[in-house]
N, C-alpha and C. Protein backbone atom coordinates (compact mmCIF):
# COMPACT_ATOMS: atom_id res chain seq x y z
N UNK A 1 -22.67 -11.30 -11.26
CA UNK A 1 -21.57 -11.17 -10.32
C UNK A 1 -21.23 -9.68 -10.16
N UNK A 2 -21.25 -9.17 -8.84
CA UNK A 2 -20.56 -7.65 -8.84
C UNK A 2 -19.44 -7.41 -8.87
N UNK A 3 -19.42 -5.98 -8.95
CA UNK A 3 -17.94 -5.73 -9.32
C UNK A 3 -16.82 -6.38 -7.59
N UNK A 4 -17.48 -6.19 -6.75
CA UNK A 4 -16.87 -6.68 -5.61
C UNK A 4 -16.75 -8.48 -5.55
N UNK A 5 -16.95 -9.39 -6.28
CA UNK A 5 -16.97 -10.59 -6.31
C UNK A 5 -16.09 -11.02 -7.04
N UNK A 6 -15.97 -10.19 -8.23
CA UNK A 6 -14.79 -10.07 -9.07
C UNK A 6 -13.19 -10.65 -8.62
N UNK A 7 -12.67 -11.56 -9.01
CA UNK A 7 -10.76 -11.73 -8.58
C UNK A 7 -10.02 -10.71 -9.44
N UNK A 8 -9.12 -10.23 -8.79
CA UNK A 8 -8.41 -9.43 -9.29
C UNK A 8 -7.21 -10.51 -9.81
N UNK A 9 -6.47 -10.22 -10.81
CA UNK A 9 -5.73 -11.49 -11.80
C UNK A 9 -4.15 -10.58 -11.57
N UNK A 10 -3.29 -10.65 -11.09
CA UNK A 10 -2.00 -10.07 -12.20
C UNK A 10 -0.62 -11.14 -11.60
N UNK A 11 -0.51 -11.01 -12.70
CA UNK A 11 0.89 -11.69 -13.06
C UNK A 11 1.88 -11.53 -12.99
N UNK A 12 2.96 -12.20 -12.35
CA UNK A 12 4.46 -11.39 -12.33
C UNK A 12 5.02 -12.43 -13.11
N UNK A 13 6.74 -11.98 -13.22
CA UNK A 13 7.78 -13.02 -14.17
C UNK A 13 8.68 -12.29 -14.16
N UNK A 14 9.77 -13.50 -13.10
CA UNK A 14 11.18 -13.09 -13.21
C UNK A 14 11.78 -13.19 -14.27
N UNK A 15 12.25 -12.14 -14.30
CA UNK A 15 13.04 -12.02 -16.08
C UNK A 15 14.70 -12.66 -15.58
N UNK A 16 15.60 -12.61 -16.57
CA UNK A 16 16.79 -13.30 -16.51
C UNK A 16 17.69 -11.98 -16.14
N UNK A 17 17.23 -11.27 -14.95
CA UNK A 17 17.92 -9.81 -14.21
C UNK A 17 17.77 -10.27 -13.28
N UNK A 18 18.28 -11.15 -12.67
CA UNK A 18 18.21 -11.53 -11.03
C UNK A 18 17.23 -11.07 -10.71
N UNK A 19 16.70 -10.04 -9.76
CA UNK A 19 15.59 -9.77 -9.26
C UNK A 19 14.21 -9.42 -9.97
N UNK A 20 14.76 -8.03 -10.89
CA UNK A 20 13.87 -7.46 -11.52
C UNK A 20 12.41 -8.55 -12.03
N UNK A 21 11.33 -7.62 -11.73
CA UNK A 21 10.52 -8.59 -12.20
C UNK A 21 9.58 -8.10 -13.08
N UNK A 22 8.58 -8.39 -13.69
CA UNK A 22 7.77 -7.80 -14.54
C UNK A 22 6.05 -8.08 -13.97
N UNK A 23 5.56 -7.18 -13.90
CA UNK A 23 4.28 -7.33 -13.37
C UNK A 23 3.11 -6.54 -14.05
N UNK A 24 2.30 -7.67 -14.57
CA UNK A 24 0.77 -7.13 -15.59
C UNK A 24 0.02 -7.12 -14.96
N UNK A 25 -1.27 -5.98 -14.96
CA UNK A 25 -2.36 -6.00 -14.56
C UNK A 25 -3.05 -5.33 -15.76
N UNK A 26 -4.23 -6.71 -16.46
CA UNK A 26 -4.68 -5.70 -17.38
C UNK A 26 -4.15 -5.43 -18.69
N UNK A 27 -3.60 -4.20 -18.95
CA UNK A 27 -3.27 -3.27 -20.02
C UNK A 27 -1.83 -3.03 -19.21
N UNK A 28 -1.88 -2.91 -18.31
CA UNK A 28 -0.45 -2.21 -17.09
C UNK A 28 0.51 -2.51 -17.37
N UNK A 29 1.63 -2.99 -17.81
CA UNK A 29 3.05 -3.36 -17.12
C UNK A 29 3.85 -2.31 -15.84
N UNK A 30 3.78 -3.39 -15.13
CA UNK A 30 4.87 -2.57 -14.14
C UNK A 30 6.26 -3.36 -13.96
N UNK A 31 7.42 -2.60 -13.46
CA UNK A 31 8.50 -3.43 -13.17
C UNK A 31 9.23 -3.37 -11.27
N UNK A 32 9.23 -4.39 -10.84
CA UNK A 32 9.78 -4.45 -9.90
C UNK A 32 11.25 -4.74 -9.14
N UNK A 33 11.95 -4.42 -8.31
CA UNK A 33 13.41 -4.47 -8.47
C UNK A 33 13.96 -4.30 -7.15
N UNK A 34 15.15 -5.11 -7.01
CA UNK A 34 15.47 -4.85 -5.69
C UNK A 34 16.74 -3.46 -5.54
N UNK A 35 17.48 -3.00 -4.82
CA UNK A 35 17.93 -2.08 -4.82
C UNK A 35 19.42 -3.09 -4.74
N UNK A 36 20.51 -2.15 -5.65
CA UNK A 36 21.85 -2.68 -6.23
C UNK A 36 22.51 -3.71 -4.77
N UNK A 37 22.65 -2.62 -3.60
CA UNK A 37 22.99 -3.52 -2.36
C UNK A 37 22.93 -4.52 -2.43
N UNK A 38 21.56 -5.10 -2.91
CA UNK A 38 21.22 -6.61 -2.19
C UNK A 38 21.04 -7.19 -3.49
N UNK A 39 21.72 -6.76 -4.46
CA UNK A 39 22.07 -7.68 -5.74
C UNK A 39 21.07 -7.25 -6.84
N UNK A 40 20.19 -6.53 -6.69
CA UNK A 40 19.05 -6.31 -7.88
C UNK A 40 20.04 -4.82 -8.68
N UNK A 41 18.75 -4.28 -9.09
CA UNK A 41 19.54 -3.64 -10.57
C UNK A 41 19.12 -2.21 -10.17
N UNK A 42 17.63 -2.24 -9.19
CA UNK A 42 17.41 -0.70 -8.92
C UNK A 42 16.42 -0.35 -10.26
N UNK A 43 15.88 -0.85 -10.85
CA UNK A 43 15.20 -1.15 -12.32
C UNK A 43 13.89 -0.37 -11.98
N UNK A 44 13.30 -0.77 -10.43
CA UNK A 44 12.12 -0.24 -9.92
C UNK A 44 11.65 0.11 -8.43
N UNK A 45 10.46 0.17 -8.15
CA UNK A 45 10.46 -0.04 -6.65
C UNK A 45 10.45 -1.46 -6.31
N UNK A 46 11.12 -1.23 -5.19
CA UNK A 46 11.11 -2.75 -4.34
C UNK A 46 9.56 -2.94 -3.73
N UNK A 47 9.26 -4.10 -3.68
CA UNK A 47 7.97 -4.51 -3.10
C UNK A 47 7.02 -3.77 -2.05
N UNK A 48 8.56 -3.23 -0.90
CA UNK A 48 7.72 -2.31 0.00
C UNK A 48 6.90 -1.23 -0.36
N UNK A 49 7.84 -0.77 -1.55
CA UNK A 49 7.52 0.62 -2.42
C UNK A 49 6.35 0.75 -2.82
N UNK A 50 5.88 -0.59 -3.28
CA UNK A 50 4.41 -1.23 -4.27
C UNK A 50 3.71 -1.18 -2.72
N UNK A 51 3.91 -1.77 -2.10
CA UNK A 51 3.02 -1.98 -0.86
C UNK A 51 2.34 0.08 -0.61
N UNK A 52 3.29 0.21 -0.17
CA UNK A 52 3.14 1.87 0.09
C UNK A 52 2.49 2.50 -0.79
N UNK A 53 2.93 2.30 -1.93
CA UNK A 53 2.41 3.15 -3.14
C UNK A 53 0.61 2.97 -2.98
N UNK A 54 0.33 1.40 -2.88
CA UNK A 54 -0.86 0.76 -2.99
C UNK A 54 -2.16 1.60 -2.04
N UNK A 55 -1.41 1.30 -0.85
CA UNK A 55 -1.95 2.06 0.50
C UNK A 55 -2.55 3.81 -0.04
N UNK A 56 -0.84 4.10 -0.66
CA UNK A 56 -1.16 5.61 -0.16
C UNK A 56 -2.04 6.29 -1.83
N UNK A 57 -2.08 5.51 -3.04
CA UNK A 57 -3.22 5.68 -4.15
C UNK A 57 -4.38 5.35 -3.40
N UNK A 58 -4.50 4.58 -2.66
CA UNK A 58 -5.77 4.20 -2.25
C UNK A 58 -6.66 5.36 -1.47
N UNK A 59 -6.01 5.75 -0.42
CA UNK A 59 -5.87 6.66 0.20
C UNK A 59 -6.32 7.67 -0.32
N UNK A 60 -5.33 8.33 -1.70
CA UNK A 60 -5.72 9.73 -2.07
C UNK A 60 -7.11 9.62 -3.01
N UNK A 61 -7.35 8.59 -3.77
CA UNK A 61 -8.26 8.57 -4.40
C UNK A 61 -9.55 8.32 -3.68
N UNK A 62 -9.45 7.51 -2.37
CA UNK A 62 -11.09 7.59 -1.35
C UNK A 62 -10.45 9.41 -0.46
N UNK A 63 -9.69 9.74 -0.24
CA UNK A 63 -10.23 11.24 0.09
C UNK A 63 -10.65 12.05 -0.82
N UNK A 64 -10.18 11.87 -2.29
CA UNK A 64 -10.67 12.75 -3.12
C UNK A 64 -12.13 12.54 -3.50
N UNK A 65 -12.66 11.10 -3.62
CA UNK A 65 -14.34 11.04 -3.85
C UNK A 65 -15.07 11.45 -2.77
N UNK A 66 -14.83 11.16 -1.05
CA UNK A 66 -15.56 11.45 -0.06
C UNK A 66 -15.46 13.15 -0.32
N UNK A 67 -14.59 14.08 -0.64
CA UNK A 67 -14.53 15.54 -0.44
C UNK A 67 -15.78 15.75 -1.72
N UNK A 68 -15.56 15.40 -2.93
CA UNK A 68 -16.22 15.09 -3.88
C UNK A 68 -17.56 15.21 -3.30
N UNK A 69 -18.00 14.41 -2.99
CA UNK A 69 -19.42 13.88 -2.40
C UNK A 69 -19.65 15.37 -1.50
N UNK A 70 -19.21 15.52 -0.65
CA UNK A 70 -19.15 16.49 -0.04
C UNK A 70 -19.27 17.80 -0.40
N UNK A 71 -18.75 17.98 -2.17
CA UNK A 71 -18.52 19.93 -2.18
C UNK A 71 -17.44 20.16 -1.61
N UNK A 72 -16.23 19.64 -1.29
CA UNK A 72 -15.30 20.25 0.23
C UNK A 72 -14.16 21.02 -1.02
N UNK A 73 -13.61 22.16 -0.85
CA UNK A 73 -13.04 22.83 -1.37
C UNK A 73 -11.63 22.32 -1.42
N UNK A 74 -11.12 20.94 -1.65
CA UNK A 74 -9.91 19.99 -1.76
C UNK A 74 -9.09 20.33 -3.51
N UNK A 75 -8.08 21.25 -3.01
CA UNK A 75 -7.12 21.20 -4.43
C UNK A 75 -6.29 20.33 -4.93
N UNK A 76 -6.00 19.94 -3.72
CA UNK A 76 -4.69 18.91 -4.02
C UNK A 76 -4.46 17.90 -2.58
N UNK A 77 -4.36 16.37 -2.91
CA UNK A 77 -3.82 15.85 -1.51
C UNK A 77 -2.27 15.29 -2.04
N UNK A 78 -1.69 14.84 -1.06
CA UNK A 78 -0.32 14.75 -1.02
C UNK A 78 -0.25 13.50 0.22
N UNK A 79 0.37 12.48 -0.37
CA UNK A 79 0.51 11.06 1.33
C UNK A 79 1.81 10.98 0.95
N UNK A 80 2.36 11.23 2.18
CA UNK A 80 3.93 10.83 2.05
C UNK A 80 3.74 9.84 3.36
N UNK A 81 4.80 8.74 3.16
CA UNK A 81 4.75 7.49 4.03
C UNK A 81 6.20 6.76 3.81
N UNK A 82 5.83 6.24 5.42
CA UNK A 82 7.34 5.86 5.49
C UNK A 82 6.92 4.20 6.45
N UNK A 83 7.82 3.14 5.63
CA UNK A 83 7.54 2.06 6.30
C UNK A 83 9.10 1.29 7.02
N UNK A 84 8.77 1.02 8.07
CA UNK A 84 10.03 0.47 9.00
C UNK A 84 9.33 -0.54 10.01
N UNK A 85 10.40 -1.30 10.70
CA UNK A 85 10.21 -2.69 11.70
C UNK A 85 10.66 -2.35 12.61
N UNK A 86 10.08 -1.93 13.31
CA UNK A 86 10.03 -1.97 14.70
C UNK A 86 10.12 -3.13 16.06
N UNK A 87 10.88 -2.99 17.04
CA UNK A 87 10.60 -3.93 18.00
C UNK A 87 9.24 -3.95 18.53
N UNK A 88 8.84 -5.69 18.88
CA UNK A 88 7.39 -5.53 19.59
C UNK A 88 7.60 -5.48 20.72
N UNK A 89 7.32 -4.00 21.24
CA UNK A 89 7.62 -3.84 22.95
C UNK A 89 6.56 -4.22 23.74
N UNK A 90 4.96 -4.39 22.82
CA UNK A 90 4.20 -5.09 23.89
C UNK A 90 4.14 -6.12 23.65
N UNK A 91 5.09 -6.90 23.45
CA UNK A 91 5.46 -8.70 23.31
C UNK A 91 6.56 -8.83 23.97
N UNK A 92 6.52 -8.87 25.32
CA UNK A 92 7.77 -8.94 26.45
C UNK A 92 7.55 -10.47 26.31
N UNK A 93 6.56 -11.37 26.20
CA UNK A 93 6.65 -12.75 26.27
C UNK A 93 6.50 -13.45 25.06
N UNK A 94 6.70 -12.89 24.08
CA UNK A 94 6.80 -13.46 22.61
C UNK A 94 7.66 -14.72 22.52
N UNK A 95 7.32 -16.06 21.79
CA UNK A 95 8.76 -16.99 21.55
C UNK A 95 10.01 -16.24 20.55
N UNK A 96 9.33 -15.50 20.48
CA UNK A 96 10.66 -14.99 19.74
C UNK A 96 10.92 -13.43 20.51
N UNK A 97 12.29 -13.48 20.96
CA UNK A 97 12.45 -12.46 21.77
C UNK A 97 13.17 -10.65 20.88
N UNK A 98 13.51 -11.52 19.07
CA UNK A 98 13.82 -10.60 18.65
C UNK A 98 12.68 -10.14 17.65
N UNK A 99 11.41 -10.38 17.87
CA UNK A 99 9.93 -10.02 17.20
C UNK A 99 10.42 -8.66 16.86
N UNK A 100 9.36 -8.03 15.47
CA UNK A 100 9.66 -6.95 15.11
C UNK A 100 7.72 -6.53 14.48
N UNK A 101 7.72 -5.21 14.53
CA UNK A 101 6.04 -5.57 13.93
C UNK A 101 6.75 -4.22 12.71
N UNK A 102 5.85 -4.59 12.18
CA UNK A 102 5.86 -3.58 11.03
C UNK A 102 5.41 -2.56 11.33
N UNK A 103 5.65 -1.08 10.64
CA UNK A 103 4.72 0.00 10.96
C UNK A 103 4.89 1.05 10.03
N UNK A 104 3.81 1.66 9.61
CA UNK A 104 4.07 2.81 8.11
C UNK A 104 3.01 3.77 9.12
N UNK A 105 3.73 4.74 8.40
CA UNK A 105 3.30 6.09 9.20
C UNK A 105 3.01 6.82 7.50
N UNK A 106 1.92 8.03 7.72
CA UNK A 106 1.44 8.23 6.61
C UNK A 106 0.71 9.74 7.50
N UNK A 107 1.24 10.48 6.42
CA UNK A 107 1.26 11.69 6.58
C UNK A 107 0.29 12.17 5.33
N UNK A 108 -0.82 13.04 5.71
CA UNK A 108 -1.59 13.75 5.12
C UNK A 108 -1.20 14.84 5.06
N UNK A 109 -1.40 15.56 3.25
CA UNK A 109 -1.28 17.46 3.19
C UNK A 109 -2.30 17.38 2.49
N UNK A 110 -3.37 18.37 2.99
CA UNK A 110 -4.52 18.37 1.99
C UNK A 110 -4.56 19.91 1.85
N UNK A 111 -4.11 20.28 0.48
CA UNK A 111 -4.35 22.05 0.03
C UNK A 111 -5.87 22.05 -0.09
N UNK A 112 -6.54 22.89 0.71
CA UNK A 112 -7.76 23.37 0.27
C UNK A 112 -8.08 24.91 1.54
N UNK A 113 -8.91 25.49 1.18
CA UNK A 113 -9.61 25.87 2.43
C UNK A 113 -11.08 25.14 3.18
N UNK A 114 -10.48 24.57 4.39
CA UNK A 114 -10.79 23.21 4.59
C UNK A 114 -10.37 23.76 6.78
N UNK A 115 -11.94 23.22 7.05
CA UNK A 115 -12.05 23.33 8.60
C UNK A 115 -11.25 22.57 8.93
N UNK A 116 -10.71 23.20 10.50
CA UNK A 116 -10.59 21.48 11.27
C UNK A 116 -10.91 20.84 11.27
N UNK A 117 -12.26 20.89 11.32
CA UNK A 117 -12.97 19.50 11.48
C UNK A 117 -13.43 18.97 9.94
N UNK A 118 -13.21 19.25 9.34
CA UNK A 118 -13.38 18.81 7.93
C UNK A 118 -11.37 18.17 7.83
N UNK A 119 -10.84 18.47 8.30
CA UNK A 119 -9.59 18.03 7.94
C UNK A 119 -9.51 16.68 9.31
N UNK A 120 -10.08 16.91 10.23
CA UNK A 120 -9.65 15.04 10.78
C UNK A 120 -10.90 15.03 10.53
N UNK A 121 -12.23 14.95 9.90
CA UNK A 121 -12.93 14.00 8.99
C UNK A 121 -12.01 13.31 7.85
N UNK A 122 -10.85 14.24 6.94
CA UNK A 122 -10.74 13.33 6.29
C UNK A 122 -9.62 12.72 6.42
N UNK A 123 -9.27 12.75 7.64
CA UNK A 123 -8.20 11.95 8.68
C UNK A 123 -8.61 10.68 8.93
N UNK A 124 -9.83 10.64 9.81
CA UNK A 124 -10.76 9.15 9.54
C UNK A 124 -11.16 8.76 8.43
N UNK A 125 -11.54 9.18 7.27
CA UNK A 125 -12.12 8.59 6.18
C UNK A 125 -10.73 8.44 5.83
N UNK A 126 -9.29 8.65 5.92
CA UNK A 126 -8.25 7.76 4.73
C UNK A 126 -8.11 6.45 5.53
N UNK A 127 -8.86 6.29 7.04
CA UNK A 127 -8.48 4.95 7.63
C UNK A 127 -9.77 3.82 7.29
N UNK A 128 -10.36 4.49 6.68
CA UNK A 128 -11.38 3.71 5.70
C UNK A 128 -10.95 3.28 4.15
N UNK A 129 -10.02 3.55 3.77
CA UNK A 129 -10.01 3.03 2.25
C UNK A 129 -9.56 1.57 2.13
N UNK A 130 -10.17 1.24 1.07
CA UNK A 130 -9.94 -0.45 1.12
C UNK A 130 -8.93 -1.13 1.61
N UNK A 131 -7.58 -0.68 0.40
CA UNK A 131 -6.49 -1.25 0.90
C UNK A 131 -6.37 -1.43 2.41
N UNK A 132 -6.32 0.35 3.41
CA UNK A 132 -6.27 0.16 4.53
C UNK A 132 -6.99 -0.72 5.28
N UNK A 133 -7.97 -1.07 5.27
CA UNK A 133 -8.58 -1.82 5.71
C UNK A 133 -8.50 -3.68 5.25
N UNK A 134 -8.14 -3.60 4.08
CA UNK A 134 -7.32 -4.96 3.75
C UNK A 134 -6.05 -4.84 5.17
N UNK A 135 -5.32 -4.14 4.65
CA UNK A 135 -4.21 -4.22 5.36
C UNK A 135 -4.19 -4.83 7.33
N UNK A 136 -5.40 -4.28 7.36
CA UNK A 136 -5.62 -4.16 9.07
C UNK A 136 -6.63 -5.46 8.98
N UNK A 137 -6.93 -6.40 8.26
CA UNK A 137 -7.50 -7.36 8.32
C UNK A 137 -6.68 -8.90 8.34
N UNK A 138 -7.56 -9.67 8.66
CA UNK A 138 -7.38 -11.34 8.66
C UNK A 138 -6.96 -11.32 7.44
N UNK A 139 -5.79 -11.61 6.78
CA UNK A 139 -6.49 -11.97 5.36
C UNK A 139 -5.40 -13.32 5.02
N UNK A 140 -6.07 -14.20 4.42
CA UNK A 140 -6.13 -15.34 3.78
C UNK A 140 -5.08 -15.37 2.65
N UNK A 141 -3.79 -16.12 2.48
CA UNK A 141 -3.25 -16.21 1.23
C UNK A 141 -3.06 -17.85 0.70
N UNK A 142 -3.75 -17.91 0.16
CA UNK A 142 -3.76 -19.30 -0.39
C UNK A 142 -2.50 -19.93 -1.71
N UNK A 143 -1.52 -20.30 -1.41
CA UNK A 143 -0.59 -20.41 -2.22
C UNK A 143 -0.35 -21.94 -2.87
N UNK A 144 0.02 -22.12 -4.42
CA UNK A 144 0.01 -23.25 -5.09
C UNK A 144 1.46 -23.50 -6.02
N UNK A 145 2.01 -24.10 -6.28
CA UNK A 145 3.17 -24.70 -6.98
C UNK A 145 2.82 -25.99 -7.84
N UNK A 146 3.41 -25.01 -8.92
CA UNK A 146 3.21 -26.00 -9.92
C UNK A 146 4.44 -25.90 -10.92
N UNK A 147 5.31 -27.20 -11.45
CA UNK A 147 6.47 -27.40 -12.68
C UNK A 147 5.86 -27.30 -13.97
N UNK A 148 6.43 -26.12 -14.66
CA UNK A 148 6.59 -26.69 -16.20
C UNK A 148 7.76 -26.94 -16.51
C-alpha cells in the first residue's frame, strides 16, 4: 500500500469545557476552541483557524520543496490569510436568496533574491499544494453515529 492510499486517522473529544476540544494525530495533541463570545473559553483556534492554518502549512512547505528542487535562493516564506463569507453575486437565481460562498485570500512574502518570474512561478505552484487542491475539489464526507 503507498503512502498515498494510506487513511489519515485523528481523533477529537469534547472535553467537559463546553466547546474546547481535544484533537490527536499520531504523537500530536492539539486543542480546539471557540472564542469567549459564542460561549467557548478561547483555549485555541477555532476550526476556521485549523482550516487556514492547514491550507497555509501546506502551502509553505510545497513552496519550500519546489524552490528546493530548483536551487531558488528562498530564505524565508510567510502566508498570511484571511477567511470571510461573502454574498454569491453570481447566484442572482439561487433558492436561497441570502447564499453566501466562502472565500480566503492568501497572501504570499517570499524573502529571497528571487525573479519575477520565479516569484509568480511560485504563485502557481502554492495553487498546487494538496490541501489546496483538496479544498477546490469534489470531496466526499462520509459520516456515521454510533451510542456508547
Amino acid at each position: 500500500m503507498s503512502d498515498s492510499d494510506k487513511k489519515k486517522i485523528v481523533h477529537f473529544h469534547l472535553g467537559e469545557e463546553n466547546y474546547k476540544t481535544v484533537m490527536t494525530a499520531g504523537k500530536h495533541e492539539l486543542i480546539a476552541d471557540e472564542p469567549e463570545h459564542v460561549g467557548g473559553k478561547d483555549e485555541g483556534p477555532d476550526p476556521y483557524d485549523y482550516l487556514l492554518m492547514s491550507l497555509g502549512s501546506c502551502t509553505v512547505i510545497t513552496l519550500k520543496m519546489y524552490a528546493d528542487r530548483k536551487d531558488w535562493p528562498v530564505e524565508d516564506i510567510y502566508v498570511e490569510m484571511r477567511h470571510h463569507k461573502a454574498h454569491a453575486e453570481d447566484c442572482e437565481d439561487c433558492d436561497d436568496p441570502k447564499a453566501r460562498i466562502d472565500k480566503i485570500e492568501k497572501d504570499l512574502i517570499v524573502k529571497g533574491d528571487l525573479s519575477e518570474e520565479q516569484l509568480n512561478r511560485l504563485l502557481e505552484i502554492s495553487k498546487k499544494c494538496p490541501v489546496h487542491k483538496t479544498m477546490l475539489n469534489d470531496v466526499e464526507i462520509i459520516s456515521t453515529v454510533e451510542k456508547k
